[in-house]
PDB file of N, CA and C in Angstrom:
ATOM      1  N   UNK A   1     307.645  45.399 241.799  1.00  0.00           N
ATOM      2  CA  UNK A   1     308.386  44.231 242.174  1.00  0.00           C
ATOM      3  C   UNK A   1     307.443  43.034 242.110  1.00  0.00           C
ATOM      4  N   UNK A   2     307.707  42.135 241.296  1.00  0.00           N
ATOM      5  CA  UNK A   2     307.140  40.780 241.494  1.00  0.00           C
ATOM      6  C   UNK A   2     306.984  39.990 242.796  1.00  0.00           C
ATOM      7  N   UNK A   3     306.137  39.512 242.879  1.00  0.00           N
ATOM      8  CA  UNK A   3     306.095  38.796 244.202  1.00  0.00           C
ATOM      9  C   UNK A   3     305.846  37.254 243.651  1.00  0.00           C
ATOM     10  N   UNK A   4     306.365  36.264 243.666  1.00  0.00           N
ATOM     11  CA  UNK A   4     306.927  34.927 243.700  1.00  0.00           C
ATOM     12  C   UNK A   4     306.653  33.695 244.275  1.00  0.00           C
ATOM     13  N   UNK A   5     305.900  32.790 243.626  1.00  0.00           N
ATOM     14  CA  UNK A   5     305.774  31.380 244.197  1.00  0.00           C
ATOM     15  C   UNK A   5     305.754  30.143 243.448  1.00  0.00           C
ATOM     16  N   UNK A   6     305.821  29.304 243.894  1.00  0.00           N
ATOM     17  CA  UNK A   6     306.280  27.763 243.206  1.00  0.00           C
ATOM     18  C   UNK A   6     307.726  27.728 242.698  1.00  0.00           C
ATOM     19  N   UNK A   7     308.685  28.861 243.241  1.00  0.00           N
ATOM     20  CA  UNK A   7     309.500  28.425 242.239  1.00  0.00           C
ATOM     21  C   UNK A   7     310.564  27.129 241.962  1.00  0.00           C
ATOM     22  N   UNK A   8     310.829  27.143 240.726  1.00  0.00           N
ATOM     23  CA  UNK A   8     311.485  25.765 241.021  1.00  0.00           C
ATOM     24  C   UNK A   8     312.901  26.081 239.689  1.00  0.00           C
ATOM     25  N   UNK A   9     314.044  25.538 240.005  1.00  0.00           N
ATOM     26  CA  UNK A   9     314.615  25.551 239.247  1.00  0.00           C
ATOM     27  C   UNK A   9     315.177  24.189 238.857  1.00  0.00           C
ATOM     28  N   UNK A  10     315.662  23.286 238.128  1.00  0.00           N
ATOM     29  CA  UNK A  10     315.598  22.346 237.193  1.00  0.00           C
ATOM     30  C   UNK A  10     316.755  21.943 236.574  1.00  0.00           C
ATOM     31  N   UNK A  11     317.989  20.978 235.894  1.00  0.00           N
ATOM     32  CA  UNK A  11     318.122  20.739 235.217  1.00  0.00           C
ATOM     33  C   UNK A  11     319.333  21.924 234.867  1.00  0.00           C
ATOM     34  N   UNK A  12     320.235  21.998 235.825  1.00  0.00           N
ATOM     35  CA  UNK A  12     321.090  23.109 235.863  1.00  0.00           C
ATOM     36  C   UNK A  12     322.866  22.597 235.491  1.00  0.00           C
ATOM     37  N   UNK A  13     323.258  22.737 234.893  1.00  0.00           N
ATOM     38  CA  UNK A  13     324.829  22.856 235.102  1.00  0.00           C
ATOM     39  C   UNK A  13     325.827  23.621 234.218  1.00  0.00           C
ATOM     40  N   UNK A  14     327.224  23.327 234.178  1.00  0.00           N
ATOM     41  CA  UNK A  14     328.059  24.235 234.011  1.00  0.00           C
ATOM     42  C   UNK A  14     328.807  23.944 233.474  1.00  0.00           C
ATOM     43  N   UNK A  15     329.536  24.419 232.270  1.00  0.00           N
ATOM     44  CA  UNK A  15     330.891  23.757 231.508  1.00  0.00           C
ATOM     45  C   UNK A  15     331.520  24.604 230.646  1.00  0.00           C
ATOM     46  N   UNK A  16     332.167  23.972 229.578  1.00  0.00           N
ATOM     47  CA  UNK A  16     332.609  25.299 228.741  1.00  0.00           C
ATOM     48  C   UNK A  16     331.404  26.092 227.562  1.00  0.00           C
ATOM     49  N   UNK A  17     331.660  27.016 227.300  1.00  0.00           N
ATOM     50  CA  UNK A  17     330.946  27.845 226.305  1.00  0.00           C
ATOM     51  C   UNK A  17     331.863  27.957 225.005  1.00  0.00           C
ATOM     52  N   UNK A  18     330.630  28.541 224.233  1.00  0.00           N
ATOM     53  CA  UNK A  18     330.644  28.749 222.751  1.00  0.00           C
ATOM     54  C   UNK A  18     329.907  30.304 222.583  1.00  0.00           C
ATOM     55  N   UNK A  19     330.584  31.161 221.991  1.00  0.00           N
ATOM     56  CA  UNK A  19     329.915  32.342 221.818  1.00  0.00           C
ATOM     57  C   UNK A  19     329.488  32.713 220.015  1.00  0.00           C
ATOM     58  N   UNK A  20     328.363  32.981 219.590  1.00  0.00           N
ATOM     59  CA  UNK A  20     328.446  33.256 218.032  1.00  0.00           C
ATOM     60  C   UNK A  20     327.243  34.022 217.980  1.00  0.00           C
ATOM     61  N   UNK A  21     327.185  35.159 217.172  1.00  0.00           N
ATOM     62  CA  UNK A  21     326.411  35.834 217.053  1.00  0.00           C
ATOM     63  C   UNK A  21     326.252  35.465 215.494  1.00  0.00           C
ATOM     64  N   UNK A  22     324.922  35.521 214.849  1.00  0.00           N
ATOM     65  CA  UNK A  22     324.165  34.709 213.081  1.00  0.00           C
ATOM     66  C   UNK A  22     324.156  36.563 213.189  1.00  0.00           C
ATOM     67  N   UNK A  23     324.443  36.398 211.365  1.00  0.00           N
ATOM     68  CA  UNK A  23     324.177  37.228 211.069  1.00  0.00           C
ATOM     69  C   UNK A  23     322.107  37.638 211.044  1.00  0.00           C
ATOM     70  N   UNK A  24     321.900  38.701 211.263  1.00  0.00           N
ATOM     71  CA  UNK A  24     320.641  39.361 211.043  1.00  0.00           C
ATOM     72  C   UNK A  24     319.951  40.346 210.531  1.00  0.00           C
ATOM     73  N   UNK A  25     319.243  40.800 209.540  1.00  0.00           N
ATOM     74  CA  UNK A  25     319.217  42.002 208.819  1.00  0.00           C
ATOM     75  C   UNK A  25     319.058  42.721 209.759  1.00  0.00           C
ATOM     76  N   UNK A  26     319.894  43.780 209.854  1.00  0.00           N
ATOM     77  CA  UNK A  26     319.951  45.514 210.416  1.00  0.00           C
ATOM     78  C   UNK A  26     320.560  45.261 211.708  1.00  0.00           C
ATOM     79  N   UNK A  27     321.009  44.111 212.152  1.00  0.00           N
ATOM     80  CA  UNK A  27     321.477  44.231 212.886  1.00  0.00           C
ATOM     81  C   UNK A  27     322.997  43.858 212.613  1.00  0.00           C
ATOM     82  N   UNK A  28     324.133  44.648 213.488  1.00  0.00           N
ATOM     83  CA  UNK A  28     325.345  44.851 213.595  1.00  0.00           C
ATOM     84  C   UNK A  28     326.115  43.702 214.493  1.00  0.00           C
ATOM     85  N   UNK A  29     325.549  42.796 215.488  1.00  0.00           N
ATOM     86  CA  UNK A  29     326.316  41.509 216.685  1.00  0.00           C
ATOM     87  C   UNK A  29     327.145  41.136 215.692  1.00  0.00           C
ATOM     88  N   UNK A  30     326.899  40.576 214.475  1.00  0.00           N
ATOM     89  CA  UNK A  30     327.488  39.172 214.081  1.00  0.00           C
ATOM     90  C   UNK A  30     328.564  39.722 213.546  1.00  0.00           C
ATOM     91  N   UNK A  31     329.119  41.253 213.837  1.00  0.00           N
ATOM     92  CA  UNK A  31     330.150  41.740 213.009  1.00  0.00           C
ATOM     93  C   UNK A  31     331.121  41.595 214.270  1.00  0.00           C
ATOM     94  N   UNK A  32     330.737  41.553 215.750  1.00  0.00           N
ATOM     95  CA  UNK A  32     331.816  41.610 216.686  1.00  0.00           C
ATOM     96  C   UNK A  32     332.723  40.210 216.819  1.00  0.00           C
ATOM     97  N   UNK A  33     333.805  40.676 216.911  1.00  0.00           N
ATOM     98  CA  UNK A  33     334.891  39.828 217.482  1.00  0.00           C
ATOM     99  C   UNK A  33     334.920  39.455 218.741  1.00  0.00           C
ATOM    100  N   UNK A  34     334.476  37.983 219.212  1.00  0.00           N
ATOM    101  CA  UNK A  34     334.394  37.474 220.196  1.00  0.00           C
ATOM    102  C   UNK A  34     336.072  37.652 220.417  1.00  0.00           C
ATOM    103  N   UNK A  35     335.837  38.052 222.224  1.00  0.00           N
ATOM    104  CA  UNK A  35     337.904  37.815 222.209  1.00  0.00           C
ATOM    105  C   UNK A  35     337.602  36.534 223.131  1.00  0.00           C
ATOM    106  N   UNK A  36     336.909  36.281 224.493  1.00  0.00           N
ATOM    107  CA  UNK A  36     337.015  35.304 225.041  1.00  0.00           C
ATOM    108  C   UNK A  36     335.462  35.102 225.599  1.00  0.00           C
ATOM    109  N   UNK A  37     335.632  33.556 225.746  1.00  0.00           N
ATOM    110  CA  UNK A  37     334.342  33.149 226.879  1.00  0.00           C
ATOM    111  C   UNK A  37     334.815  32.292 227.982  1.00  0.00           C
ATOM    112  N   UNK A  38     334.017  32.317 229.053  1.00  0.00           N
ATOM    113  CA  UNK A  38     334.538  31.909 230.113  1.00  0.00           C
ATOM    114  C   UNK A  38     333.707  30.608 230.174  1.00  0.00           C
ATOM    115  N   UNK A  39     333.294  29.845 231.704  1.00  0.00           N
ATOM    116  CA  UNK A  39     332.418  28.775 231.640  1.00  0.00           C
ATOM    117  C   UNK A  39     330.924  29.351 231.133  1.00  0.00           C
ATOM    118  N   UNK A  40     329.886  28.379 230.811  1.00  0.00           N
ATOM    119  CA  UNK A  40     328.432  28.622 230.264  1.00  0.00           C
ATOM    120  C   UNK A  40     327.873  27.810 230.998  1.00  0.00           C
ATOM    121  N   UNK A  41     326.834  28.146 231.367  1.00  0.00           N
ATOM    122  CA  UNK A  41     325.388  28.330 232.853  1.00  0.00           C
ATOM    123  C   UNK A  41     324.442  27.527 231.978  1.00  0.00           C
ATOM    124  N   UNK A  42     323.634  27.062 231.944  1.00  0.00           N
ATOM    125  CA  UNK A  42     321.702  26.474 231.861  1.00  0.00           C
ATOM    126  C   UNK A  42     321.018  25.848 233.056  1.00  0.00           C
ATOM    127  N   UNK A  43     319.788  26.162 233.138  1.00  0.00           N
ATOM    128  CA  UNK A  43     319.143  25.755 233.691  1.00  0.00           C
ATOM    129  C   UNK A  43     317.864  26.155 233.620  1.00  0.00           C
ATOM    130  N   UNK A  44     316.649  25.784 233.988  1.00  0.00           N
ATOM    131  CA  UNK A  44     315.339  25.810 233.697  1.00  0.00           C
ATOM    132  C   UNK A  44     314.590  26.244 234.777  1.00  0.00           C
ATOM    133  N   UNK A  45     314.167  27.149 234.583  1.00  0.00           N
ATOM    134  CA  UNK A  45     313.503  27.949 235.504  1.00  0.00           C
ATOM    135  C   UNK A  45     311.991  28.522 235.771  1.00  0.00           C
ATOM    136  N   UNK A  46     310.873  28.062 236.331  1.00  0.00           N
ATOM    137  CA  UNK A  46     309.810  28.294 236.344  1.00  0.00           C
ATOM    138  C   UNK A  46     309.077  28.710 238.059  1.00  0.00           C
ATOM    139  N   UNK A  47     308.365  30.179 237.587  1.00  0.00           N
ATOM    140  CA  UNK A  47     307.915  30.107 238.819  1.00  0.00           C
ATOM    141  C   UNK A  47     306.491  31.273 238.801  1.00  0.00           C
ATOM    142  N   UNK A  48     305.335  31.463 239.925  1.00  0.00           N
ATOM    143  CA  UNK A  48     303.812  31.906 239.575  1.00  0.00           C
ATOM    144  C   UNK A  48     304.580  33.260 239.988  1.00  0.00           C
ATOM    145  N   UNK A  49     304.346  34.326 239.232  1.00  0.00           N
ATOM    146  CA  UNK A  49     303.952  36.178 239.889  1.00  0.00           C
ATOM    147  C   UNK A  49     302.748  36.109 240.418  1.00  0.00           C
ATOM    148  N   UNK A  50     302.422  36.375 241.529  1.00  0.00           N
ATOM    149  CA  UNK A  50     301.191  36.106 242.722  1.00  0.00           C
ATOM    150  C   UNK A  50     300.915  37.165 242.977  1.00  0.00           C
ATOM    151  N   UNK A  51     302.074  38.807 242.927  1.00  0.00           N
ATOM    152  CA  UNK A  51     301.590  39.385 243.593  1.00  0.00           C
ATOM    153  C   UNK A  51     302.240  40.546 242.662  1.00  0.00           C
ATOM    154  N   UNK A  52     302.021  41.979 242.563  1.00  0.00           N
ATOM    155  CA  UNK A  52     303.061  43.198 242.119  1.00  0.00           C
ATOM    156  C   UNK A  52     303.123  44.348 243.356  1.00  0.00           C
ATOM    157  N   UNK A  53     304.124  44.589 243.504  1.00  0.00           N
ATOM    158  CA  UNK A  53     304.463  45.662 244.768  1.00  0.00           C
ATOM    159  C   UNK A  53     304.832  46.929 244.033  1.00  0.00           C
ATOM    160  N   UNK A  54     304.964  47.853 244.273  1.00  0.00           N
ATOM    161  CA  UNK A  54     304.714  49.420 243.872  1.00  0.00           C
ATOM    162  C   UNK A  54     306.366  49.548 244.386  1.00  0.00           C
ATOM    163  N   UNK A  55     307.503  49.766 244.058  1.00  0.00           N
ATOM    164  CA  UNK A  55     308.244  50.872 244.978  1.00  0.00           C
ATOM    165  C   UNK A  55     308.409  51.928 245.014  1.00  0.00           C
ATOM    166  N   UNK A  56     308.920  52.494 246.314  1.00  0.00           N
ATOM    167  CA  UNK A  56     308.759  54.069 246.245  1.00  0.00           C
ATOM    168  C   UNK A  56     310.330  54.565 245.733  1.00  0.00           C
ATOM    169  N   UNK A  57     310.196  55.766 244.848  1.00  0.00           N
ATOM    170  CA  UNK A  57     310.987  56.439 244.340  1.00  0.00           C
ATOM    171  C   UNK A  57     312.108  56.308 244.940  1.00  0.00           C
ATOM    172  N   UNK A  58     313.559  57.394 244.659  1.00  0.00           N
ATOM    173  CA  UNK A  58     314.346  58.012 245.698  1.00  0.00           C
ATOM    174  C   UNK A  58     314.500  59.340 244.323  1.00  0.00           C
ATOM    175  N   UNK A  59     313.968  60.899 245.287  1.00  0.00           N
ATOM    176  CA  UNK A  59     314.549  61.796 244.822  1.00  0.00           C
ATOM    177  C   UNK A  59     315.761  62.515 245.393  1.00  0.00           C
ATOM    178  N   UNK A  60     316.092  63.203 244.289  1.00  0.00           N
ATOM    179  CA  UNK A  60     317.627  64.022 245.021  1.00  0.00           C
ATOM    180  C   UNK A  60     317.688  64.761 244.606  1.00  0.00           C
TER     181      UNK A  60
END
């Protein structure tokens, strides 16, 4: 787990979207049929990893 500081986020808002996948060699996206998009997100996001934490498993 990252451990986190300075963060800051920036330059954020919200409106309608546009979805398009470019075609790319070997790859298959640009063949899907978008059916819908909803609103579209940006914003700018910067912040220091200070620290890494280990977690512990879960067995079953």
């Amino acid at each position: 787990m990252s451990v986190l500081d300075n963060t800051a986020i920036s330059d954020a808002w919200i409106g309608t979207a546009d979805l398009s996948f470019l075609p790319a060699h070997g790859e298959e996206l640009a063949d899907l049929a978008i059916q819908r998009t909803g609103k579209g997100f940006h914003f700018d996001l910067a912040y220091t990893v200070t620290d890494l934490k280990t977690l512990a498993g879960h067995s079953n």
